[in-house]
C-alpha atoms as a PDB file:
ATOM      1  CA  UNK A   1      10.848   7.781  -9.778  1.00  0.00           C
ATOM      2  CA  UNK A   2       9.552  10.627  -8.063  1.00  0.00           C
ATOM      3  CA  UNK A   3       9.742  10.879  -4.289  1.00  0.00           C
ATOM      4  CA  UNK A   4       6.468  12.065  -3.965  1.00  0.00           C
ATOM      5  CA  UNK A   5       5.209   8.928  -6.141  1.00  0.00           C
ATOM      6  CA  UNK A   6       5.587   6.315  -2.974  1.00  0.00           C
ATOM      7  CA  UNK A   7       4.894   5.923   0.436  1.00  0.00           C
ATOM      8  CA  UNK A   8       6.882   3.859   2.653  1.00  0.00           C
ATOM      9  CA  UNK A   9       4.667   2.702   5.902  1.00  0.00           C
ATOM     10  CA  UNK A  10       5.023   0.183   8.298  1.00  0.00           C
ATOM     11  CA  UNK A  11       3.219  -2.988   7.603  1.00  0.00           C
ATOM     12  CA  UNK A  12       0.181  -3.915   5.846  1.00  0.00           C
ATOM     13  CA  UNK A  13      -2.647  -2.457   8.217  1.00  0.00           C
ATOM     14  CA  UNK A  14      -0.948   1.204   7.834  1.00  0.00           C
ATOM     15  CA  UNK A  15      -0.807   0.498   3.903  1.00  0.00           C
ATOM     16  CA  UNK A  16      -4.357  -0.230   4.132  1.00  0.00           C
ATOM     17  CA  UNK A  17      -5.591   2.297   6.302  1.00  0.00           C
ATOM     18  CA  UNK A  18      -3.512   5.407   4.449  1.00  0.00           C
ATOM     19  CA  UNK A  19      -5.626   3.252   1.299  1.00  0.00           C
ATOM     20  CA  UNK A  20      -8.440   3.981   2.956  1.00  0.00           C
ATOM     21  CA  UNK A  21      -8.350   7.612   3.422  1.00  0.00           C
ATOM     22  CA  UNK A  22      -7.063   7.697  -0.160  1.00  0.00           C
ATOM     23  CA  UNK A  23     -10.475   6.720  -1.292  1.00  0.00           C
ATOM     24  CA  UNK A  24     -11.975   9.429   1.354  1.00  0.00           C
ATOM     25  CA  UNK A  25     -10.273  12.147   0.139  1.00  0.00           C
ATOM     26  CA  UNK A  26     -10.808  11.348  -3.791  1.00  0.00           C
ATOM     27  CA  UNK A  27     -14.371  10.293  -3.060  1.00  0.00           C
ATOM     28  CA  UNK A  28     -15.453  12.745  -1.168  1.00  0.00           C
ATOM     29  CA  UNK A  29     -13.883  15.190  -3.804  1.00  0.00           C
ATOM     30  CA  UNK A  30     -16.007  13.352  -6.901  1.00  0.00           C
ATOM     31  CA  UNK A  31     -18.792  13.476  -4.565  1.00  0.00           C
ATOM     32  CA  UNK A  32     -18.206  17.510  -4.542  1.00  0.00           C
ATOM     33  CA  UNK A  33     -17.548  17.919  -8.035  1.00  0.00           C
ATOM     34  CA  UNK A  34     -19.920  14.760 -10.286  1.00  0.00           C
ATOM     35  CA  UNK A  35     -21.921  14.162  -7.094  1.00  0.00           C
ATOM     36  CA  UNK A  36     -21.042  10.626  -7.790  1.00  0.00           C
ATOM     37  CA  UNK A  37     -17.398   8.673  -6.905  1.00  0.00           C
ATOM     38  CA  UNK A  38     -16.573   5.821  -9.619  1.00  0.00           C
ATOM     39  CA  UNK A  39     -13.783   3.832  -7.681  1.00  0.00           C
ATOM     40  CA  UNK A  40     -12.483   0.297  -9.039  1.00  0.00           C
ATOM     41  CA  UNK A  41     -10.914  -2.409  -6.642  1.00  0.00           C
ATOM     42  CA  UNK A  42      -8.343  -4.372  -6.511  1.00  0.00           C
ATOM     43  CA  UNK A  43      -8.805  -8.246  -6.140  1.00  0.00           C
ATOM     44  CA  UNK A  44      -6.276 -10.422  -4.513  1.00  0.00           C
ATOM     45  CA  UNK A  45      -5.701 -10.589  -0.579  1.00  0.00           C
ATOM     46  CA  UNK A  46      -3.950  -7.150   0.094  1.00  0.00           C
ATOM     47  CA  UNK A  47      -7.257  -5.310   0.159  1.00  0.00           C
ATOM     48  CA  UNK A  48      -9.315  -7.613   2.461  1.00  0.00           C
ATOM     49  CA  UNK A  49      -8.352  -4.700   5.821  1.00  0.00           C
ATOM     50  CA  UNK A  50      -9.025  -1.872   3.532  1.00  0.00           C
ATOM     51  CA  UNK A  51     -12.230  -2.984   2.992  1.00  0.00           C
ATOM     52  CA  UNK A  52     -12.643  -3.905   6.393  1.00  0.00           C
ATOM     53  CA  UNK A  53     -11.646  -0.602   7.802  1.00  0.00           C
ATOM     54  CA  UNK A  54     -14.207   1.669   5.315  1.00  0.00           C
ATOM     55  CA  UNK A  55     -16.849  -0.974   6.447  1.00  0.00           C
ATOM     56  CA  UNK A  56     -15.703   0.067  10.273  1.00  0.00           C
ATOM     57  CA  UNK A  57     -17.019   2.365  12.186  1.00  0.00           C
ATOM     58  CA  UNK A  58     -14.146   4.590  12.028  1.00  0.00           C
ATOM     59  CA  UNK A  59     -14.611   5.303   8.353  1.00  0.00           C
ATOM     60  CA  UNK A  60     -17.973   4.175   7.300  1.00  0.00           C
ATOM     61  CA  UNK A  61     -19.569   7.414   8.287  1.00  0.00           C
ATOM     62  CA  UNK A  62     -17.354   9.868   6.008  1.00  0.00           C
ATOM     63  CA  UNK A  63     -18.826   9.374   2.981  1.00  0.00           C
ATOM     64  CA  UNK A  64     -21.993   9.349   1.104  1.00  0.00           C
ATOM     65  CA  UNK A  65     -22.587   5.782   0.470  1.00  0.00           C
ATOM     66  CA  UNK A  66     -25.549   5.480  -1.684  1.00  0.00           C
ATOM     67  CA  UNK A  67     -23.447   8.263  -4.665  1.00  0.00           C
ATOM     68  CA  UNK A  68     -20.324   5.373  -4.455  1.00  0.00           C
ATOM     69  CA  UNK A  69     -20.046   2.705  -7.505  1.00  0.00           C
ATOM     70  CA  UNK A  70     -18.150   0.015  -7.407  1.00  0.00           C
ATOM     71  CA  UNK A  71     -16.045  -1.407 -10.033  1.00  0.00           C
ATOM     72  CA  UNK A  72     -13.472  -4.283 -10.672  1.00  0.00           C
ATOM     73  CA  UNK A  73      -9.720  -4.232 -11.971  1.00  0.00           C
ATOM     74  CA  UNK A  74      -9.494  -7.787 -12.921  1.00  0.00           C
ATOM     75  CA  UNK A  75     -11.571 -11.065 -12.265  1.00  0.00           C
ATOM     76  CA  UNK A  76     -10.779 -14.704 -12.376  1.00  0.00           C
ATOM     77  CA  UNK A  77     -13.071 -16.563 -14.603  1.00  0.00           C
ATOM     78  CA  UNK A  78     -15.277 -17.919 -11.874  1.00  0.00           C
ATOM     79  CA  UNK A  79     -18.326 -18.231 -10.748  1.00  0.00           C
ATOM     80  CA  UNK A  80     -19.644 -14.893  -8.548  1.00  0.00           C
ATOM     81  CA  UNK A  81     -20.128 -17.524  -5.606  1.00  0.00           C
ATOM     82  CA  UNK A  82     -16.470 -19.000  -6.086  1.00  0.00           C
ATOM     83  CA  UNK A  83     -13.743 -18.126  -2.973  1.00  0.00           C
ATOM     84  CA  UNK A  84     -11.383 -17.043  -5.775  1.00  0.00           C
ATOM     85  CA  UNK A  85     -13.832 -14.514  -6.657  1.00  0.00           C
ATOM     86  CA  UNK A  86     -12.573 -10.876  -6.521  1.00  0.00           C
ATOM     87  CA  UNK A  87     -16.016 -10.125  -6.066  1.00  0.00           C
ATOM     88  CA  UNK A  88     -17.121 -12.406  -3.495  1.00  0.00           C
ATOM     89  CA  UNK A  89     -14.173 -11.195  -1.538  1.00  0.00           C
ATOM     90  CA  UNK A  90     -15.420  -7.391  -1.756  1.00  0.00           C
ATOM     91  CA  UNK A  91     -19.014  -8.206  -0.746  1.00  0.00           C
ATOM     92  CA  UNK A  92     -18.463 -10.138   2.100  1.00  0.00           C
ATOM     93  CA  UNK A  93     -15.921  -7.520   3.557  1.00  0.00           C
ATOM     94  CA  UNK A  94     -17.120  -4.603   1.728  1.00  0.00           C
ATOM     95  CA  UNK A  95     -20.846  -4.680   0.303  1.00  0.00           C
ATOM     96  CA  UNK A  96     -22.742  -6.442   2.784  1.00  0.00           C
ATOM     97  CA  UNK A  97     -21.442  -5.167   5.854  1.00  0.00           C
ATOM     98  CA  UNK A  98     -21.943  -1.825   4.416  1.00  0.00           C
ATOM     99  CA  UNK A  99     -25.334  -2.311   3.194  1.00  0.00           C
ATOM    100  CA  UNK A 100     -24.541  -1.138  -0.785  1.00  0.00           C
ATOM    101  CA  UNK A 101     -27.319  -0.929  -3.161  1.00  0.00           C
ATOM    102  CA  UNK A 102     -27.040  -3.640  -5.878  1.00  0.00           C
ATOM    103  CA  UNK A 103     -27.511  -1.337  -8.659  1.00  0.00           C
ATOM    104  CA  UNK A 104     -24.351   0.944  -7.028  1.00  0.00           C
ATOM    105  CA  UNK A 105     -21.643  -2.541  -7.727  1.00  0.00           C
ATOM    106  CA  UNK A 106     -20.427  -3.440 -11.440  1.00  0.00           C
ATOM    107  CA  UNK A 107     -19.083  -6.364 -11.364  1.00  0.00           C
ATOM    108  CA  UNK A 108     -17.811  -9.276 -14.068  1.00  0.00           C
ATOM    109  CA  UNK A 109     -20.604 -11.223 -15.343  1.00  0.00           C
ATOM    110  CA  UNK A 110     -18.921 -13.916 -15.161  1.00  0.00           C
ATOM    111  CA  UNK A 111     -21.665 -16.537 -14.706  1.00  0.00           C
ATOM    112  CA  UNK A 112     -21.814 -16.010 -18.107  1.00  0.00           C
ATOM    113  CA  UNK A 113     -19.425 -18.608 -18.694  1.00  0.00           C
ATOM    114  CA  UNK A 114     -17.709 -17.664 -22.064  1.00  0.00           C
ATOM    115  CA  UNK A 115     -14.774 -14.944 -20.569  1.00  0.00           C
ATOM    116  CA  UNK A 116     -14.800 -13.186 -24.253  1.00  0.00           C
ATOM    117  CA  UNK A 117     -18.885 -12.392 -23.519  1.00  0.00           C
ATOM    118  CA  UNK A 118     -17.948 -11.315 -20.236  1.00  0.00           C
ATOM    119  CA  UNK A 119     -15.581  -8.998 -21.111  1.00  0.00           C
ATOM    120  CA  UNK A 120     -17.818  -7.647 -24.039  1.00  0.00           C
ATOM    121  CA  UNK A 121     -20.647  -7.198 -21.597  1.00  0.00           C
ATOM    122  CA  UNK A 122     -18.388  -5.523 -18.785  1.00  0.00           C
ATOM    123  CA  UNK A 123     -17.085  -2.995 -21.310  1.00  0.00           C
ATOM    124  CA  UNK A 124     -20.433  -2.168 -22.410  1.00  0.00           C
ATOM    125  CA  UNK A 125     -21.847  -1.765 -19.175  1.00  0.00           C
ATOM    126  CA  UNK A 126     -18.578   1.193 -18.325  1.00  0.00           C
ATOM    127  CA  UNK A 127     -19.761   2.356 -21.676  1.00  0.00           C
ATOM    128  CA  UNK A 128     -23.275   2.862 -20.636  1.00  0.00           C
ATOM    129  CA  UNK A 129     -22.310   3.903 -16.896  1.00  0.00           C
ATOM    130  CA  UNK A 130     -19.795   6.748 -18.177  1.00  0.00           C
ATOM    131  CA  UNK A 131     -21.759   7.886 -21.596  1.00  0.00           C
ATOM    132  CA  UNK A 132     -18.846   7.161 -23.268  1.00  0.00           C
ATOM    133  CA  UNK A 133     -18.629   7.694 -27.400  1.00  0.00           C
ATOM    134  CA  UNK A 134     -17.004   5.044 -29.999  1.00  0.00           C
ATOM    135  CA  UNK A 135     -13.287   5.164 -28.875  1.00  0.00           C
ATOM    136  CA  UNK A 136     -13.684   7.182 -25.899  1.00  0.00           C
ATOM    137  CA  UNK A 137     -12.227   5.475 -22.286  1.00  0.00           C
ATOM    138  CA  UNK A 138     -13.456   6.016 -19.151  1.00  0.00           C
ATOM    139  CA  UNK A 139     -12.162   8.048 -16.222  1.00  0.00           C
ATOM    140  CA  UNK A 140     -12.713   6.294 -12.739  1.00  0.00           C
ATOM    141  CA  UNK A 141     -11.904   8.667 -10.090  1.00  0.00           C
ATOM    142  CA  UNK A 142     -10.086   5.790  -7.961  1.00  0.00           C
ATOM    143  CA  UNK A 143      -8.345   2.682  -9.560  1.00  0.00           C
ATOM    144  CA  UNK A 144      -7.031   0.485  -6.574  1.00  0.00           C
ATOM    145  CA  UNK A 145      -4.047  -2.053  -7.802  1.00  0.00           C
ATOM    146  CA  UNK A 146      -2.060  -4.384  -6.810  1.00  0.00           C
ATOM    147  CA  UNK A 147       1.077  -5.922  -7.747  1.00  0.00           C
ATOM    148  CA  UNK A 148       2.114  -9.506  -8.046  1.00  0.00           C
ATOM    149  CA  UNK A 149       5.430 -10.990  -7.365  1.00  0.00           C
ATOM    150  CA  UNK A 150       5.861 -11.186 -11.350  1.00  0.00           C
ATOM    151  CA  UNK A 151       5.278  -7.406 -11.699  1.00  0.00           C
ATOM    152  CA  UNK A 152       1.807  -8.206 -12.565  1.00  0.00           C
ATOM    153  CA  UNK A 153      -0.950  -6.156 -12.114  1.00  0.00           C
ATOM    154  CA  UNK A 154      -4.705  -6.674 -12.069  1.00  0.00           C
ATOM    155  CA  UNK A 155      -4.362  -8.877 -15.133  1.00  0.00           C
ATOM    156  CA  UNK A 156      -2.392  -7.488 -16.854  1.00  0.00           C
ATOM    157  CA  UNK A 157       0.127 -10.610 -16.781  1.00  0.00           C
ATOM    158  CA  UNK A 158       3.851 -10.630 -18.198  1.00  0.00           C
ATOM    159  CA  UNK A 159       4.061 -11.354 -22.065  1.00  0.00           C
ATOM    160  CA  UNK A 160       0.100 -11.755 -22.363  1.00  0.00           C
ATOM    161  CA  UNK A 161      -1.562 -10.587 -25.207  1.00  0.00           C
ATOM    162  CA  UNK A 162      -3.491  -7.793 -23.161  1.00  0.00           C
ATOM    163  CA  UNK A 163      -0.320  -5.552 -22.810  1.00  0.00           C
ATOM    164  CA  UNK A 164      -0.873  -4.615 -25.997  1.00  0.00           C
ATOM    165  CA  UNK A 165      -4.748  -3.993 -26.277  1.00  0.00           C
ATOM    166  CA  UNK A 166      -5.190  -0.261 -27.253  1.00  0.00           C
ATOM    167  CA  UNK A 167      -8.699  -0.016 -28.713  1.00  0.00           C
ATOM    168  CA  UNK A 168     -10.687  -1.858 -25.918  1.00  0.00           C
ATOM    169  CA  UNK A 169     -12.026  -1.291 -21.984  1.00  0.00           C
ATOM    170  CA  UNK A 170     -11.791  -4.706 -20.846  1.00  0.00           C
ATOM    171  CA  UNK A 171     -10.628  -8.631 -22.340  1.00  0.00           C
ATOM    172  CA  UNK A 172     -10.673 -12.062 -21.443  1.00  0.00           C
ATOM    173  CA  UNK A 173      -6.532 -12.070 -20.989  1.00  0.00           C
ATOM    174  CA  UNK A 174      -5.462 -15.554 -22.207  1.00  0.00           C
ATOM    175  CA  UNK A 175      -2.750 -16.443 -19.469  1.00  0.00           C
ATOM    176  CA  UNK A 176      -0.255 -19.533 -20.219  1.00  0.00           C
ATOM    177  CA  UNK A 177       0.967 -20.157 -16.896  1.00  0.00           C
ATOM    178  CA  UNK A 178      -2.285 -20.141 -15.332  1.00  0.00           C
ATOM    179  CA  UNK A 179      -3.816 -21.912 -17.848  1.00  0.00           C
ATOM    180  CA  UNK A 180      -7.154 -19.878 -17.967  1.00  0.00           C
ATOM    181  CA  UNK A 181      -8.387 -16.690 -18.871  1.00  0.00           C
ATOM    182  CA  UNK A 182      -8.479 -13.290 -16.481  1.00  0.00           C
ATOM    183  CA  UNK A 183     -10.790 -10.699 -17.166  1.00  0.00           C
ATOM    184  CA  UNK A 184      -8.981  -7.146 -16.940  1.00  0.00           C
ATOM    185  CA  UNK A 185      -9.159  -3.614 -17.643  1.00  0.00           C
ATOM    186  CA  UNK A 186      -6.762  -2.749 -20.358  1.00  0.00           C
ATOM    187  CA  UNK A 187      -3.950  -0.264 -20.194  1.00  0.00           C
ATOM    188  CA  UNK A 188      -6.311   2.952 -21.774  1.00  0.00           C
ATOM    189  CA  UNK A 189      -8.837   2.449 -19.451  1.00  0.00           C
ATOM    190  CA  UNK A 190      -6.359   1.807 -16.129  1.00  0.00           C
ATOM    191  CA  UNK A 191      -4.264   4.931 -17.288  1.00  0.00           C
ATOM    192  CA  UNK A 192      -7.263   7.103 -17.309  1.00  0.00           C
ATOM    193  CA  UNK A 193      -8.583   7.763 -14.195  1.00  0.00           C
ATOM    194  CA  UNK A 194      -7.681  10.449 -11.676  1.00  0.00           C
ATOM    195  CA  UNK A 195      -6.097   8.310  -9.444  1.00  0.00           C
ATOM    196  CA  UNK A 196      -4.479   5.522  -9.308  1.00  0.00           C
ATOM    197  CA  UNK A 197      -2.975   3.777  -5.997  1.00  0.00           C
ATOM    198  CA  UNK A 198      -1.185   0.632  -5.725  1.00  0.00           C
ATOM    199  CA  UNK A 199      -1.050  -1.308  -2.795  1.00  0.00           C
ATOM    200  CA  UNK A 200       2.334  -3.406  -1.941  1.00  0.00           C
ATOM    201  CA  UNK A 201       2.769  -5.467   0.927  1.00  0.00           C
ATOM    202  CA  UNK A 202       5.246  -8.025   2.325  1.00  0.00           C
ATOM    203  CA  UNK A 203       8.984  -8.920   1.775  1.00  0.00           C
ATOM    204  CA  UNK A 204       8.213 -11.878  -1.452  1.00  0.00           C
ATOM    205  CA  UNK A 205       7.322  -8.537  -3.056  1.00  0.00           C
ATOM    206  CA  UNK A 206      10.468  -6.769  -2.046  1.00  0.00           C
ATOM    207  CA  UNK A 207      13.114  -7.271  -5.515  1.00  0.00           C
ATOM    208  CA  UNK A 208      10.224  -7.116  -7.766  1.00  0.00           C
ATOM    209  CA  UNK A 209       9.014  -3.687  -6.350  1.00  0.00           C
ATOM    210  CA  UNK A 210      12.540  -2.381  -7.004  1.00  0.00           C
ATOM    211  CA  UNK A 211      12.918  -3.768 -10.493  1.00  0.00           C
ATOM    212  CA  UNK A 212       9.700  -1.981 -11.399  1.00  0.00           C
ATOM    213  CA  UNK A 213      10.457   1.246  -9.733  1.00  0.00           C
ATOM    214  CA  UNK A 214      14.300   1.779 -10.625  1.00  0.00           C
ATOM    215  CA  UNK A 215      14.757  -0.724 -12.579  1.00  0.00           C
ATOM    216  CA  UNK A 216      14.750  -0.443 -16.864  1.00  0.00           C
ATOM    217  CA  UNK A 217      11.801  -0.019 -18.681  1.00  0.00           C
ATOM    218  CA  UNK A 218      10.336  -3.640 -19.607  1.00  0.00           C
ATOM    219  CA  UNK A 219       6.974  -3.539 -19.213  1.00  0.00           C
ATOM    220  CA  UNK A 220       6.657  -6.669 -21.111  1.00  0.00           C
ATOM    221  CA  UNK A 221       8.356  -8.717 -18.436  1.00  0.00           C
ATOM    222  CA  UNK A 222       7.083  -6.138 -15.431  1.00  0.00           C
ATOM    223  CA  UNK A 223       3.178  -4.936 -16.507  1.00  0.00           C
ATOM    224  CA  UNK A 224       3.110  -2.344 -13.535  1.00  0.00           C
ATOM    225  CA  UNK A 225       5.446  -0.295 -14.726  1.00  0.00           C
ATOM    226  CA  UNK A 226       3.300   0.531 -17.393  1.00  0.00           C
ATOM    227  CA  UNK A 227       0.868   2.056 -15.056  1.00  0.00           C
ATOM    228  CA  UNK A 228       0.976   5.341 -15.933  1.00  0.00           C
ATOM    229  CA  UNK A 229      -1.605   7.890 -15.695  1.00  0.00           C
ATOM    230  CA  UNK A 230      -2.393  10.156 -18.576  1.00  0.00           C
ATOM    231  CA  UNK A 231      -3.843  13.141 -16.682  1.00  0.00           C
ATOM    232  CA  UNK A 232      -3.822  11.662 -13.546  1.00  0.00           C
ATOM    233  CA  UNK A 233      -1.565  10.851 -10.301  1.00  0.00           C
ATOM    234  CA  UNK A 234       0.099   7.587  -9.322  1.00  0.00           C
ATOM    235  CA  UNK A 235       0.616   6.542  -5.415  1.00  0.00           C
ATOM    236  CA  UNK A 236       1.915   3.483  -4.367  1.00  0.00           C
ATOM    237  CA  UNK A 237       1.453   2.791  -0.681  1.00  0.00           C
ATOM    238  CA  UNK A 238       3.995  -0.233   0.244  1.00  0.00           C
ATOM    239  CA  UNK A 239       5.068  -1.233   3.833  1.00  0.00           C
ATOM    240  CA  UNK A 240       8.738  -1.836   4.586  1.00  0.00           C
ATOM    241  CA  UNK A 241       9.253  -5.307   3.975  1.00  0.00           C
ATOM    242  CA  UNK A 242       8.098  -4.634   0.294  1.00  0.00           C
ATOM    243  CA  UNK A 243      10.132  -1.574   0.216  1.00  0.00           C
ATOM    244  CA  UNK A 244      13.399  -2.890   2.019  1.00  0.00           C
ATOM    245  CA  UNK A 245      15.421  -3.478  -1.399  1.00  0.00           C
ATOM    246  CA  UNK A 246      14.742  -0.049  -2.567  1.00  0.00           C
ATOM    247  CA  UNK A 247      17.744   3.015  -3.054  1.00  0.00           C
ATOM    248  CA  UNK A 248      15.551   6.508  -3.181  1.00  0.00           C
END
């Protein structure tokens, strides 16, 4: 593990707000250079102050709003109005206070019902948003991700048959333990973007966070560590109680 690969900060609000001027500084950069910023978000609890901070009126003015589309990691198969939906989450902390355009959020469409469809159509609509060719993967400028305290990450779930997808965006990941599907962007089209920044808070987190960091290679039994980004760079931002088992 490189040192320059983590950050070690307080609690959860410091991990959120370094998060947030992560996506500054990348989006304003894609702004610069595409005159667009592609970022996808996490789901899960861990990003409900990030969102609330860009929505803020500390951070909502540094960045062009209307060139910013919004993506999803994962996605329980839910409806779009369910409280376990990743997407509900991000538009009542996110999208509405901020006023985003409909046409500028890509989410799972999931009311859809059958999580194979949904995945189908998902993939084809970051096919059509990134003019992508047969085989080709996207590159997202920002992937936001979190990690569960199985090593999983968006979901990507231990010894699930998505570890191994290689030819496909996004699937309807078949998970045992939950007994459901999870809709998730595969390992090609996580590993592709220009950065990627994992968010890790709290001390239940703690021993898994050091098994995936300096622990052996299993990605089978520890999904994050197969984050790895292809041309890209890798952050994780975790606060101290998630960090408090770790040697470097």
């Amino acid at each position: 593990m490189k040192s320059d690969r983590i950050r070690v900060l307080s609690d959860l609000s410091a991990v959120s707000r370094a998060g947030a001027e992560e996506f500054l500084t990348v989006g304003n950069r894609a702004i610069g250079r595409e005159d667009r910023f592609a970022v996808a978000l996490a789901g899960g609890s861990t990003p409900r102050e990030l969102h609330r901070l860009l929505a803020g009126d500390e951070f909502r003015g540094e960045i062009d709003w209307s060139k910013v589309f919004f993506f999803f990691g994962d996605e329980r198969d839910v409806s779009p109005d369910s409280i376990q939906s990743n997407f509900l989450m991000a538009k009542e902390t996110l999208f509405d206070p901020l006023e985003i355009a409909p046409e500028n959020i890509n989410r799972w469409p999931t009311e859809i019902l059958d999580p194979i469809e949904t995945a189908g159509c998902y993939q084809k609509r970051i096919i059509q948003f990134f003019e992508l060719q047969t085989g080709q993967f996207p590159r997202f400028d920002l992937i936001f991700l979190g990690m569960g305290d199985d090593g999983h990450t968006a979901s990507l779930f231990p010894h699930t048959e998505a570890l191994s997808e290689t030819e496909k965006i996004a699937v309807a990941n078949p998970v045992e333990k939950l007994d459901s599907y999870r809709l998730t962007l595969t390992y090609p089209a996580i590993n592709g973007a220009v950065k990627l920044v994992f968010l890790v808070s709290g001390e239940k987190k703690a021993k898994t966070l050091t098994q995936v960091l300096e622990g052996d290679y299993q990605p089978d039994r520890f999904p994050s560590q197969a984050v790895k980004p292809s041309d890209g760079d890798l952050l994780w931002l975790v606060d101290e109680a998630a960090a408090a088992l770790l040697k470097g």
